[in-house]
PDB file of N, CA and C in Angstrom:
ATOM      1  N   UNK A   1       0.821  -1.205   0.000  1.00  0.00           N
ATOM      2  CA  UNK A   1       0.000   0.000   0.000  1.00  0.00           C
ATOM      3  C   UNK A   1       0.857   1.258   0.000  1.00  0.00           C
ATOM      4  N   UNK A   2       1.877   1.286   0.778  1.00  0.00           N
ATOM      5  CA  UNK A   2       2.973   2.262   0.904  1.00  0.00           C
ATOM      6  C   UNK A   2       3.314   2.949  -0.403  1.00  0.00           C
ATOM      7  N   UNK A   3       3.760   2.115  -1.707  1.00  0.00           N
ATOM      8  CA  UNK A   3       3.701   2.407  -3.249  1.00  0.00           C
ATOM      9  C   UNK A   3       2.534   2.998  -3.475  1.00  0.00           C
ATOM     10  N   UNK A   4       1.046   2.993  -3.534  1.00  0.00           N
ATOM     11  CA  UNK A   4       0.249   3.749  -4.418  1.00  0.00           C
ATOM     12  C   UNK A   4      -0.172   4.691  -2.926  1.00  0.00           C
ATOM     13  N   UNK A   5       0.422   5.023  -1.932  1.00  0.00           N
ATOM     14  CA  UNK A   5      -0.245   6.406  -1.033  1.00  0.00           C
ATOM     15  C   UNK A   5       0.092   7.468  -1.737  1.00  0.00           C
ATOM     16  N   UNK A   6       1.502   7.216  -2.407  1.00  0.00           N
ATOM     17  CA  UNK A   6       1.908   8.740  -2.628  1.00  0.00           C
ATOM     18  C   UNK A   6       0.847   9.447  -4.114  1.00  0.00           C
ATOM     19  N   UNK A   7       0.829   7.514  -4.902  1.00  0.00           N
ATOM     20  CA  UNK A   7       0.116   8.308  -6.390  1.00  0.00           C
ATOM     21  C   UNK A   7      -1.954   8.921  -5.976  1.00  0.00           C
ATOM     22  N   UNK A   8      -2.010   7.981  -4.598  1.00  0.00           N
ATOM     23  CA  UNK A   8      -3.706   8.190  -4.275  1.00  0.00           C
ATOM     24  C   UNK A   8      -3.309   9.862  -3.761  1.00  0.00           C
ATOM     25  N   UNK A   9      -2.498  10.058  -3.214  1.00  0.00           N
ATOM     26  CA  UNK A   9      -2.261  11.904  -2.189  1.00  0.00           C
ATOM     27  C   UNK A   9      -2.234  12.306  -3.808  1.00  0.00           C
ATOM     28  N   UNK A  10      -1.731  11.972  -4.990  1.00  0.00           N
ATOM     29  CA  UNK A  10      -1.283  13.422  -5.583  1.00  0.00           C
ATOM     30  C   UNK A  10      -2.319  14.050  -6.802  1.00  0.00           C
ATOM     31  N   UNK A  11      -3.377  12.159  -6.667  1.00  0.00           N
ATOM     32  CA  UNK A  11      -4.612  12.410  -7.475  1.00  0.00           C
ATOM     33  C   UNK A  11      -5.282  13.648  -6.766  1.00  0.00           C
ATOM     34  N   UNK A  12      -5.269  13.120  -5.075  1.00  0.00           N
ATOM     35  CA  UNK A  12      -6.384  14.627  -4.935  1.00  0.00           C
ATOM     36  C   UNK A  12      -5.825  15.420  -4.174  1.00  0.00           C
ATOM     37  N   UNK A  13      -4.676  15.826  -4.552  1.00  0.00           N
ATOM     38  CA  UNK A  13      -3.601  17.240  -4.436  1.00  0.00           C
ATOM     39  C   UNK A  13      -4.443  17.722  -5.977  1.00  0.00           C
ATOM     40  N   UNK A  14      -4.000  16.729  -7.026  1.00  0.00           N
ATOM     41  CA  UNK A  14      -4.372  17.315  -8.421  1.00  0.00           C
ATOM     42  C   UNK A  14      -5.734  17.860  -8.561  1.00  0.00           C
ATOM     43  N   UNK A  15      -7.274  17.383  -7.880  1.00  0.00           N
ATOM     44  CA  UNK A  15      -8.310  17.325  -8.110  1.00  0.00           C
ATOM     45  C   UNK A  15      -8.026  18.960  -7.558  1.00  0.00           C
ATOM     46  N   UNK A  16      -8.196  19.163  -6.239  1.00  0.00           N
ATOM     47  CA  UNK A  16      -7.834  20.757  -5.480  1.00  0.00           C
ATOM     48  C   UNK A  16      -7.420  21.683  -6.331  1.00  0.00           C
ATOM     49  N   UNK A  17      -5.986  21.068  -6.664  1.00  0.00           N
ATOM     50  CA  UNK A  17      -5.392  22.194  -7.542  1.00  0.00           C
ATOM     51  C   UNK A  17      -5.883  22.634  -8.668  1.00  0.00           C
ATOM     52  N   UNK A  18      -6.650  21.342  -9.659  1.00  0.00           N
ATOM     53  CA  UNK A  18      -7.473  21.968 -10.992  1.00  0.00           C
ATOM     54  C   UNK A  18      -8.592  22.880 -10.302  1.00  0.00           C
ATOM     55  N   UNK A  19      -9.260  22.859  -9.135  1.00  0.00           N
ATOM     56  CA  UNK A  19     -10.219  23.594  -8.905  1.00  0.00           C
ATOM     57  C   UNK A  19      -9.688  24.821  -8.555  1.00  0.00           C
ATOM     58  N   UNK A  20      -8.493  24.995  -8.332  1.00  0.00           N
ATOM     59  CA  UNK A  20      -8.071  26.527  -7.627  1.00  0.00           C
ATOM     60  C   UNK A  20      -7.863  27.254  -8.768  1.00  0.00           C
ATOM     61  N   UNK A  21      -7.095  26.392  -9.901  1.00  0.00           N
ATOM     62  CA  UNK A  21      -6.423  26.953 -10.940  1.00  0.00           C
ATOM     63  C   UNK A  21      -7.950  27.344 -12.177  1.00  0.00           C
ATOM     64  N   UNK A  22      -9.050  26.504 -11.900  1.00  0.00           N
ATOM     65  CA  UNK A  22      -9.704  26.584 -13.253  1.00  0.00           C
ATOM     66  C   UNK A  22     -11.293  26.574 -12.553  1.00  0.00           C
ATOM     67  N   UNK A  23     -11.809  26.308 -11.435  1.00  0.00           N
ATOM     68  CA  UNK A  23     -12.875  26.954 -10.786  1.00  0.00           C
ATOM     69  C   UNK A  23     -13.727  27.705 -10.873  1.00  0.00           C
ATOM     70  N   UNK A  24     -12.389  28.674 -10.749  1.00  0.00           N
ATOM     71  CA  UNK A  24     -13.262  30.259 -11.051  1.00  0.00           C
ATOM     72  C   UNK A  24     -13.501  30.641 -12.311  1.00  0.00           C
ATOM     73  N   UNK A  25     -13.162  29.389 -13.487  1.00  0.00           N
ATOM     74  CA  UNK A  25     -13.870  30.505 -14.950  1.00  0.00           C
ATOM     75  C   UNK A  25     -15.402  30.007 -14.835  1.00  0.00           C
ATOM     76  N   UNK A  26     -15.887  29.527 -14.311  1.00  0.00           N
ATOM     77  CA  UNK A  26     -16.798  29.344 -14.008  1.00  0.00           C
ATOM     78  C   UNK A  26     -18.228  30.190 -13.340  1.00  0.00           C
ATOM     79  N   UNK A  27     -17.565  31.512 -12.338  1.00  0.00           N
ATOM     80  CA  UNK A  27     -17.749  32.818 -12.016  1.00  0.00           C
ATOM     81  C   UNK A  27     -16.781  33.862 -12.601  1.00  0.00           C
ATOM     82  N   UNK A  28     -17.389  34.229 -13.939  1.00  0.00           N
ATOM     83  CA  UNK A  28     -16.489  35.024 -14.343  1.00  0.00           C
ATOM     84  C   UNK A  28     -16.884  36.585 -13.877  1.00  0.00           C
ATOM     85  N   UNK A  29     -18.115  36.896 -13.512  1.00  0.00           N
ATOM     86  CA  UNK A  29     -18.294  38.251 -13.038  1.00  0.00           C
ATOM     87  C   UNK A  29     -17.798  38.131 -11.470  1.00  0.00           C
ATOM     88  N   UNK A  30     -17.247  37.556 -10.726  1.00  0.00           N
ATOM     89  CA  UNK A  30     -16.663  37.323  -9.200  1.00  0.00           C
ATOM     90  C   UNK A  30     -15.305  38.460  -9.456  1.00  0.00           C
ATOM     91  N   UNK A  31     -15.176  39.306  -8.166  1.00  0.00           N
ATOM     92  CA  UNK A  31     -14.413  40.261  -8.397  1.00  0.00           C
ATOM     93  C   UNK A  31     -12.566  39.223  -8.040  1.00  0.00           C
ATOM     94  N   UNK A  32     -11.972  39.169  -9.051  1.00  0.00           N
ATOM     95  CA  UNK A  32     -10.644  39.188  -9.414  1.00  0.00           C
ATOM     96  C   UNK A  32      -9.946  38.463  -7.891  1.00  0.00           C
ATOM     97  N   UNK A  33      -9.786  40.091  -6.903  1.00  0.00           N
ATOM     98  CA  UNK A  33      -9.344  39.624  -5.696  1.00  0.00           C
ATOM     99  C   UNK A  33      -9.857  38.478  -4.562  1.00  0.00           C
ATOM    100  N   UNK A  34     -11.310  38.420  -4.815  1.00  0.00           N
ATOM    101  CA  UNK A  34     -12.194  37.285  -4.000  1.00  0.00           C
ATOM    102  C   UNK A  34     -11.183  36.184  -4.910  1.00  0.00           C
ATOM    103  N   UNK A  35     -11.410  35.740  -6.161  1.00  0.00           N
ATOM    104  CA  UNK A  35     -10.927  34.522  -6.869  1.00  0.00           C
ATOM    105  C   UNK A  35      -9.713  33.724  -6.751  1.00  0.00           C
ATOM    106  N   UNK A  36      -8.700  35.299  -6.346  1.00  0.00           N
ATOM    107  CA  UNK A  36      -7.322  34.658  -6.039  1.00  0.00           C
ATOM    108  C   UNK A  36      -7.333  34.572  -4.695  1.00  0.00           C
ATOM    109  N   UNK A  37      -7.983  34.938  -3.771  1.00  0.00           N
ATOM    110  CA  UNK A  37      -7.892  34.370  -1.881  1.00  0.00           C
ATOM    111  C   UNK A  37      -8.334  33.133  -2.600  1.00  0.00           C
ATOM    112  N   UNK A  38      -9.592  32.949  -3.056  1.00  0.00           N
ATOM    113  CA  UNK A  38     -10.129  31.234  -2.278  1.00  0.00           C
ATOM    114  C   UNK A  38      -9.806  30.223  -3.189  1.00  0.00           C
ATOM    115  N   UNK A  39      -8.472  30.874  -4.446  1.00  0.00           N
ATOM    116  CA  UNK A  39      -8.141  30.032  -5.468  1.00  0.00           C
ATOM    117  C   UNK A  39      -6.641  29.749  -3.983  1.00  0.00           C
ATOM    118  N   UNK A  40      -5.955  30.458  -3.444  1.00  0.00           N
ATOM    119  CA  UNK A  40      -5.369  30.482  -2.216  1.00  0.00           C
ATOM    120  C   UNK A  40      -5.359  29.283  -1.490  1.00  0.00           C
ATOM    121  N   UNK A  41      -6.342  29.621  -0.720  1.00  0.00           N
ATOM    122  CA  UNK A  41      -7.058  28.522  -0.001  1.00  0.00           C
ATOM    123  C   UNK A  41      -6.961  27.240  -0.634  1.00  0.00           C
ATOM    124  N   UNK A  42      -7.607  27.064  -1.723  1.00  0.00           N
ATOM    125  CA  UNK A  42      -7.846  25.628  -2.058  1.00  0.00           C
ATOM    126  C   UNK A  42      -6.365  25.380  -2.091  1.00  0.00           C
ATOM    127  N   UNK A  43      -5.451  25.972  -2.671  1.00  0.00           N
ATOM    128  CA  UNK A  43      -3.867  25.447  -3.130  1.00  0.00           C
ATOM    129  C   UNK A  43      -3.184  25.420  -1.660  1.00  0.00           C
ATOM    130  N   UNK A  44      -3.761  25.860  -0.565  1.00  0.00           N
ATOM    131  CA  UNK A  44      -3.116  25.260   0.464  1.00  0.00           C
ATOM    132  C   UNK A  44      -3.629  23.512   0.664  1.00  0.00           C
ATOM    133  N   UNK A  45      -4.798  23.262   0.336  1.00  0.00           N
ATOM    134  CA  UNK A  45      -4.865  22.041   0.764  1.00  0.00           C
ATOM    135  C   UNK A  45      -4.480  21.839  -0.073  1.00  0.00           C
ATOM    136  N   UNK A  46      -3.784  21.396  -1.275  1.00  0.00           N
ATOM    137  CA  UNK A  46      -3.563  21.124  -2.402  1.00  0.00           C
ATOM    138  C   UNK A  46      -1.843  20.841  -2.018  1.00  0.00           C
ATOM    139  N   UNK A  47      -1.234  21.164  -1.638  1.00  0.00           N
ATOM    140  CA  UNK A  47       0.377  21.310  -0.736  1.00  0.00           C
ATOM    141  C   UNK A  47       0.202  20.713   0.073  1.00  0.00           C
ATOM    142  N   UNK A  48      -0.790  20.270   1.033  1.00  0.00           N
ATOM    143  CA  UNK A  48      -0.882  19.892   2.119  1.00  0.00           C
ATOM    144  C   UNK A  48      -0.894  18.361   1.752  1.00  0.00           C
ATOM    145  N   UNK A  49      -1.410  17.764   0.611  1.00  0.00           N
ATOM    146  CA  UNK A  49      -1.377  16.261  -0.021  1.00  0.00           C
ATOM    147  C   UNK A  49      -0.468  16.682  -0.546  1.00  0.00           C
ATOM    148  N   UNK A  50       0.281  16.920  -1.585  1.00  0.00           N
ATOM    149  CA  UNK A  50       1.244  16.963  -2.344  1.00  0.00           C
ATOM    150  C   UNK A  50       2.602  16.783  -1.680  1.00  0.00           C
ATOM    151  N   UNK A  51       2.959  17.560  -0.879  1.00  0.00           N
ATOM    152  CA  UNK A  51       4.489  17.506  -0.079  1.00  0.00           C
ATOM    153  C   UNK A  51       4.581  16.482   0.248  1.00  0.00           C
ATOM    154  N   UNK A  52       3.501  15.681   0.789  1.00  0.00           N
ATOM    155  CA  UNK A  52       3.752  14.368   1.928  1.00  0.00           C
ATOM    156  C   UNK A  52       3.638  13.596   0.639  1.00  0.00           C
ATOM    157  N   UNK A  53       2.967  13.526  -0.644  1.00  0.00           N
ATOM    158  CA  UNK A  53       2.964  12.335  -1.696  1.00  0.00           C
ATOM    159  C   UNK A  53       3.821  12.670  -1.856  1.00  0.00           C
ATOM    160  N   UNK A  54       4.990  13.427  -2.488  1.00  0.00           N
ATOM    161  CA  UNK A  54       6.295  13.706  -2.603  1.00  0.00           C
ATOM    162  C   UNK A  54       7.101  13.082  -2.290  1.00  0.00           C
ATOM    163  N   UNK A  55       7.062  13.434  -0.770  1.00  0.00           N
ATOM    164  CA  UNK A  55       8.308  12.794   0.316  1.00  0.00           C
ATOM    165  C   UNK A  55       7.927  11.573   0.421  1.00  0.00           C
ATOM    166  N   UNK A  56       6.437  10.916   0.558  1.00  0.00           N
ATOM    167  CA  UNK A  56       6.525   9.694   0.722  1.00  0.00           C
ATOM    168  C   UNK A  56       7.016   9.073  -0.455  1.00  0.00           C
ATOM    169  N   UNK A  57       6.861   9.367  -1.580  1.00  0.00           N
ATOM    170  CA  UNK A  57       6.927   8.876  -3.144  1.00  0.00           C
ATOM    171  C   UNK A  57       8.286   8.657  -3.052  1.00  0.00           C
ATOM    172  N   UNK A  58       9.067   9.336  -2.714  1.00  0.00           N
ATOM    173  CA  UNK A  58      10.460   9.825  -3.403  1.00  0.00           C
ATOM    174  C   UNK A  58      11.439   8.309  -2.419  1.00  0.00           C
ATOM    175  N   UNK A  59      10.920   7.604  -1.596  1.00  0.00           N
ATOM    176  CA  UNK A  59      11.318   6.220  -1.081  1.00  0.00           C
ATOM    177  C   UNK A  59      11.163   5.458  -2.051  1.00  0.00           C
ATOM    178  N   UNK A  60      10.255   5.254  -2.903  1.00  0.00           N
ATOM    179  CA  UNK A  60       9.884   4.552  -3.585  1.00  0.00           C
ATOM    180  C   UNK A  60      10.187   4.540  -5.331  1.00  0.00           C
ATOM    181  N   UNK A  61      10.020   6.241  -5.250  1.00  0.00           N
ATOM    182  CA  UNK A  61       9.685   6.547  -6.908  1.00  0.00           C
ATOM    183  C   UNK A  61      11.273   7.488  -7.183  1.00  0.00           C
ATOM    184  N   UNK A  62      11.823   7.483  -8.268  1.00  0.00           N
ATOM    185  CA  UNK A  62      12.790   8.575  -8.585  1.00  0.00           C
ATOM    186  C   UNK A  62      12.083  10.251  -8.658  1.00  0.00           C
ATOM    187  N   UNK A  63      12.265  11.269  -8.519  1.00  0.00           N
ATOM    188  CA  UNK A  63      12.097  12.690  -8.495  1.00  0.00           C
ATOM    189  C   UNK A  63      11.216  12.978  -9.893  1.00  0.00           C
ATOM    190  N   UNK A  64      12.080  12.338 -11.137  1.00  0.00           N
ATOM    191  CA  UNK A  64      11.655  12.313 -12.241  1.00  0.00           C
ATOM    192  C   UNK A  64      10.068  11.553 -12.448  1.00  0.00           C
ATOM    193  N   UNK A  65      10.229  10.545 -12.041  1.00  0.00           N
ATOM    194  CA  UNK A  65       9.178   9.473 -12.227  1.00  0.00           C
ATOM    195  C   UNK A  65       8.102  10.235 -11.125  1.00  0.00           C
ATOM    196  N   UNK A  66       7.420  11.050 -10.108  1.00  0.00           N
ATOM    197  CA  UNK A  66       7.079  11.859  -9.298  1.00  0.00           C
ATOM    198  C   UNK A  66       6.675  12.303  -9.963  1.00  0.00           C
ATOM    199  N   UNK A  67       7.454  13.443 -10.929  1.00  0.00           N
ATOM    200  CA  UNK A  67       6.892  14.923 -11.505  1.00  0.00           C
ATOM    201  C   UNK A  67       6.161  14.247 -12.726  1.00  0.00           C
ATOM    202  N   UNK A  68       6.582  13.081 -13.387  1.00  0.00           N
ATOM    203  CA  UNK A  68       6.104  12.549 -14.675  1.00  0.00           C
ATOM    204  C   UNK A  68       4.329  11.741 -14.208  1.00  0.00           C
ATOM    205  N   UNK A  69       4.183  11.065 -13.273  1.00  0.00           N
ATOM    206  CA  UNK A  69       3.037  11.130 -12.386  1.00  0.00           C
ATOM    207  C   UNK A  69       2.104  12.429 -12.281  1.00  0.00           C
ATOM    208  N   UNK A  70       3.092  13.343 -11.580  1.00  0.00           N
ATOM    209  CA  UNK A  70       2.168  14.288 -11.621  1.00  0.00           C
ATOM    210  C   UNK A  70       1.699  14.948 -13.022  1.00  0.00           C
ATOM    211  N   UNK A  71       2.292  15.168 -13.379  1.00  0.00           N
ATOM    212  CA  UNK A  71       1.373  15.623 -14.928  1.00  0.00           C
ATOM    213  C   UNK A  71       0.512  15.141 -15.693  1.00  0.00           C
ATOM    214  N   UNK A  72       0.705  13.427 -15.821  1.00  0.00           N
ATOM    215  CA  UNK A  72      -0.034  12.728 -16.193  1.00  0.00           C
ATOM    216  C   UNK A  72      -1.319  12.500 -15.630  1.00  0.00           C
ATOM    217  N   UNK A  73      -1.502  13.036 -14.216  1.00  0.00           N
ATOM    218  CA  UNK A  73      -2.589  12.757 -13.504  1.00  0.00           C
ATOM    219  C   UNK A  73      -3.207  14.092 -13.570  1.00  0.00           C
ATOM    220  N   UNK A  74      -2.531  15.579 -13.492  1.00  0.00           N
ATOM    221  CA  UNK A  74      -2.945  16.343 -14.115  1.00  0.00           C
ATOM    222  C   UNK A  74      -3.764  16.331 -14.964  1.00  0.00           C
ATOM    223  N   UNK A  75      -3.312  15.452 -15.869  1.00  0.00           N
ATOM    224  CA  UNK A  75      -3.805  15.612 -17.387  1.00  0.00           C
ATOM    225  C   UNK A  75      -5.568  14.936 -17.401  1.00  0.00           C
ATOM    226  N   UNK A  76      -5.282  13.950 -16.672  1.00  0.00           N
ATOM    227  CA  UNK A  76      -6.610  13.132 -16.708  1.00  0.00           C
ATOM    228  C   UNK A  76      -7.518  13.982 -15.919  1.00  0.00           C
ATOM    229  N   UNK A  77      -7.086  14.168 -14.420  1.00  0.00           N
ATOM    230  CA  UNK A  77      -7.479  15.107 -13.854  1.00  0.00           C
ATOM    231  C   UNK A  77      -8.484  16.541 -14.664  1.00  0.00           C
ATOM    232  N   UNK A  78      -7.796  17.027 -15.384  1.00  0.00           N
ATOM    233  CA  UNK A  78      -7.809  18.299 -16.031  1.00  0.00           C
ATOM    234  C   UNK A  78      -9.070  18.203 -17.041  1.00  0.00           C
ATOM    235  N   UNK A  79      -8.856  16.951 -17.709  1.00  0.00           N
ATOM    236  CA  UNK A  79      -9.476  16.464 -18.838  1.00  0.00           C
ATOM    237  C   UNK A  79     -10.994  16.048 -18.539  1.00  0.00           C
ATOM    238  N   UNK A  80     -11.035  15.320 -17.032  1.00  0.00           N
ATOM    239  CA  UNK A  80     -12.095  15.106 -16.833  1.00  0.00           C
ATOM    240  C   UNK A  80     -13.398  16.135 -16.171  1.00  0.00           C
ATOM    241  N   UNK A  81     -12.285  17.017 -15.622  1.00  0.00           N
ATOM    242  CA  UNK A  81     -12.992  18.791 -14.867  1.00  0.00           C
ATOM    243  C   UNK A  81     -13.440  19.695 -16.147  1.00  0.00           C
ATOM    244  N   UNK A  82     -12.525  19.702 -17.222  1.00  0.00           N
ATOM    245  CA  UNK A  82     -12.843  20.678 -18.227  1.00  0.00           C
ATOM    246  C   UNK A  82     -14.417  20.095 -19.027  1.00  0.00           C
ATOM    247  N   UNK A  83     -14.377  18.860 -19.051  1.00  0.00           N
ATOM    248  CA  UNK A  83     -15.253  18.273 -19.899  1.00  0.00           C
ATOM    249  C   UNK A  83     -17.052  18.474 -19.165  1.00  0.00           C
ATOM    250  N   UNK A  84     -16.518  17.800 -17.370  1.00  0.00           N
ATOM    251  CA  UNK A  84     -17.759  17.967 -16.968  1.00  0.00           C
ATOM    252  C   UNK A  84     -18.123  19.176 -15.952  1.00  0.00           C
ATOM    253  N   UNK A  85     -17.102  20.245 -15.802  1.00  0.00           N
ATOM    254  CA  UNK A  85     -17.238  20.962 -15.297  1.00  0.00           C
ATOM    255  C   UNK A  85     -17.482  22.199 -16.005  1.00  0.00           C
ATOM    256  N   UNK A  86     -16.551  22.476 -16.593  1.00  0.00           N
ATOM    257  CA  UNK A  86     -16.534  23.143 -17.081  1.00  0.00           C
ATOM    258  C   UNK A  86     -17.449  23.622 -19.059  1.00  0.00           C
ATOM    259  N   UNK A  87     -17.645  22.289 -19.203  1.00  0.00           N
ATOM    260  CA  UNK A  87     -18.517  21.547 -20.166  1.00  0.00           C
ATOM    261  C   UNK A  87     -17.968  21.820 -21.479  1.00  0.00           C
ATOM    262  N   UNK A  88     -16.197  21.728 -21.785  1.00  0.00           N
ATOM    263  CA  UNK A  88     -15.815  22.164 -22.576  1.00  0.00           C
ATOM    264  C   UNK A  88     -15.396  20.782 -23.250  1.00  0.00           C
ATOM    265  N   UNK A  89     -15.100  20.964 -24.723  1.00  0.00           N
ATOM    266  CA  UNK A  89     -15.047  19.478 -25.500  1.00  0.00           C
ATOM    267  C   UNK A  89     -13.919  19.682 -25.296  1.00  0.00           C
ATOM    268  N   UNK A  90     -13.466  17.982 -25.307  1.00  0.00           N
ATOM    269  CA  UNK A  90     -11.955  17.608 -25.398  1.00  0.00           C
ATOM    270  C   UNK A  90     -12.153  17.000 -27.202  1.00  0.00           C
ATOM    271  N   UNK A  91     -11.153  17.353 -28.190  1.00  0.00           N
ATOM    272  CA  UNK A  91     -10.900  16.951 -29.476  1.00  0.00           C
ATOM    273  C   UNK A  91     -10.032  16.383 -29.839  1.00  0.00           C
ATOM    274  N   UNK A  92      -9.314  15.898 -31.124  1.00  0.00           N
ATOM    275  CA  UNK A  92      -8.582  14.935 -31.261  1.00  0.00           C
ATOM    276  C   UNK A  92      -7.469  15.404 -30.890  1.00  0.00           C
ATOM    277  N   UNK A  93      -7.060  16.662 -31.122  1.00  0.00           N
ATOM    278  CA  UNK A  93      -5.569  16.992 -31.193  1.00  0.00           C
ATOM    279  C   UNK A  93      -5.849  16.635 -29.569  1.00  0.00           C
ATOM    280  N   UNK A  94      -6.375  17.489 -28.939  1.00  0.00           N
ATOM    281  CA  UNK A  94      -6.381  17.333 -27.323  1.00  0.00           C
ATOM    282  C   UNK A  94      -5.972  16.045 -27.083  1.00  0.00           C
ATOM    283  N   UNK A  95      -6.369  14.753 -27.177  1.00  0.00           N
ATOM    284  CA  UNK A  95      -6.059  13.142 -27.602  1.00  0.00           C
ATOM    285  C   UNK A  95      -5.073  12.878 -28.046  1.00  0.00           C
ATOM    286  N   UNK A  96      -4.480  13.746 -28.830  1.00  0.00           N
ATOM    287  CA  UNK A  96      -3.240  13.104 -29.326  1.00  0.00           C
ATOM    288  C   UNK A  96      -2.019  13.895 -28.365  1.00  0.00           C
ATOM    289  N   UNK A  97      -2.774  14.919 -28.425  1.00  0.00           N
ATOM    290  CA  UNK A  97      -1.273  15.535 -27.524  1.00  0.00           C
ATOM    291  C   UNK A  97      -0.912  14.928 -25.668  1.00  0.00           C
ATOM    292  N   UNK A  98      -2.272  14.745 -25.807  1.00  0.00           N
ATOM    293  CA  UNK A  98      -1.770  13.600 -24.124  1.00  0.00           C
ATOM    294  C   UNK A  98      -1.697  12.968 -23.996  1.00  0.00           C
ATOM    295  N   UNK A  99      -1.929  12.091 -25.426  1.00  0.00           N
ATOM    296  CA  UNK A  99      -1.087  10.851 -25.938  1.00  0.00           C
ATOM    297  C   UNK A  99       0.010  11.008 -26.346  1.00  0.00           C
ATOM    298  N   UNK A 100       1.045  12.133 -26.717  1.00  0.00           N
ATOM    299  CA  UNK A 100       2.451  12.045 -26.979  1.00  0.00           C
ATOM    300  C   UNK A 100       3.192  12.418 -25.328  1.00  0.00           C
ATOM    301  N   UNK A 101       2.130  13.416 -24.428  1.00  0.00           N
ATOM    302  CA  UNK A 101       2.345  13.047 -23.390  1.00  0.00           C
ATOM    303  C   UNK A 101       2.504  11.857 -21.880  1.00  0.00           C
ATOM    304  N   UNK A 102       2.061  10.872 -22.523  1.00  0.00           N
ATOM    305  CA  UNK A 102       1.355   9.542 -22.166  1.00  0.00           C
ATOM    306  C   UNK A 102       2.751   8.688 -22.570  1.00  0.00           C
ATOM    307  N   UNK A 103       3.231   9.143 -24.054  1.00  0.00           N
ATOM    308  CA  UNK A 103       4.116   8.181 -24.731  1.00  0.00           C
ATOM    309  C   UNK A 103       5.602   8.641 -23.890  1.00  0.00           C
ATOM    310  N   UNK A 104       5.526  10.348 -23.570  1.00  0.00           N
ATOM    311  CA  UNK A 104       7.029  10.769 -22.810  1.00  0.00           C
ATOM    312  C   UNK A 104       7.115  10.006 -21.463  1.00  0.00           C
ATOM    313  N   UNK A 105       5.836   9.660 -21.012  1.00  0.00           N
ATOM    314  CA  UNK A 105       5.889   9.429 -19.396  1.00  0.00           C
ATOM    315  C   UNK A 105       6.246   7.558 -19.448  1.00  0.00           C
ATOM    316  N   UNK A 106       5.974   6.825 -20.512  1.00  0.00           N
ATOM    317  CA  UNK A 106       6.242   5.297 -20.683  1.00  0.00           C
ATOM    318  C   UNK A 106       7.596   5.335 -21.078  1.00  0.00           C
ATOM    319  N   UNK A 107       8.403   6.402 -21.444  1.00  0.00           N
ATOM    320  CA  UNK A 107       9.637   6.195 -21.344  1.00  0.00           C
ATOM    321  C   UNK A 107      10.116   7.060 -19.908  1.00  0.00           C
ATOM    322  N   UNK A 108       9.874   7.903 -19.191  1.00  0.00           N
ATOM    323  CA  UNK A 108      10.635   8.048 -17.857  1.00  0.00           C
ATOM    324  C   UNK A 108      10.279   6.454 -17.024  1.00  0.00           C
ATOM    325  N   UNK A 109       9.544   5.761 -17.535  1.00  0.00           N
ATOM    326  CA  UNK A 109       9.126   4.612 -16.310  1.00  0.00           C
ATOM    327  C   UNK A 109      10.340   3.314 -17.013  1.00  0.00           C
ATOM    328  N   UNK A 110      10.474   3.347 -17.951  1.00  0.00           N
ATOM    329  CA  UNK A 110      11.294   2.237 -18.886  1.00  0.00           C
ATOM    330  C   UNK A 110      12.678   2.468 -18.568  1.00  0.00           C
ATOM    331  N   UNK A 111      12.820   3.262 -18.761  1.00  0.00           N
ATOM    332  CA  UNK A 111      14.205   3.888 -18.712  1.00  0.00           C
ATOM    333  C   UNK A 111      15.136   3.574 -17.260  1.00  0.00           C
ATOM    334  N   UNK A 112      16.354   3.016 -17.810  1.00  0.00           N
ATOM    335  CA  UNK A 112      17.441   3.431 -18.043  1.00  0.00           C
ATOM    336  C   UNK A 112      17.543   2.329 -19.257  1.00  0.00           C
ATOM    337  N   UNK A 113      18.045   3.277 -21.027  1.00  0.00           N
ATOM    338  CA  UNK A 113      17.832   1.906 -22.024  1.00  0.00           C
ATOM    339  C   UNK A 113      19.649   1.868 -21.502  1.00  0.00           C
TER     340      UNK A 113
END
């Protein structure tokens, strides 16, 4: 279990953080300064999973293989908020490009050739 705590902390570090970062287009007449306090807020809890998936990860996972996780989960993350949250289409290029992202992250895990 010790192996997937750090990738379960950084899914919902990621979930937080897409909401801090992409939330608020959602209230776009919300005045500016309200958006960035409670975009704030959320990115503290968002650090608060993340550091400890980090440090716990980094026993287990290389630094590289971590940050390559995190993006990738980003991505799904991102993909699945924009679509039903935000109700924006995902298209092919969108598909292909996080599929060439998908293809960079199967070589940080393969690797050392």
């Amino acid at each position: 279990m010790a192996k997937w705590l750090p990738i379960l902390l950084l899914v919902f570090s990621n979930v937080f953080m897409t909401i801090a970062w992409y939330g608020h287009l959602k209230f776009p007449h919300a005045p500016l300064v309200k958006v960035v306090l409670i975009s704030w807020a959320i990115a503290l809890i968002e650090y608060c999973l993340a550091v400890p998936a980090n440090r716990l990860g980094h026993a287990h996972y290389s630094a590289a293989e971590l940050k390559t996780m995190q993006e990738v989960i980003t991505l799904v993350v991102f993909a699945v908020f924009s679509t039903l949250v935000l109700k924006e289409s995902l298209t092919l290029n969108h598909l292909i490009g996080f599929g060439c992202i998908g293809l960079g992250a199967f070589f940080i895990f393969k690797g050392p050739f």
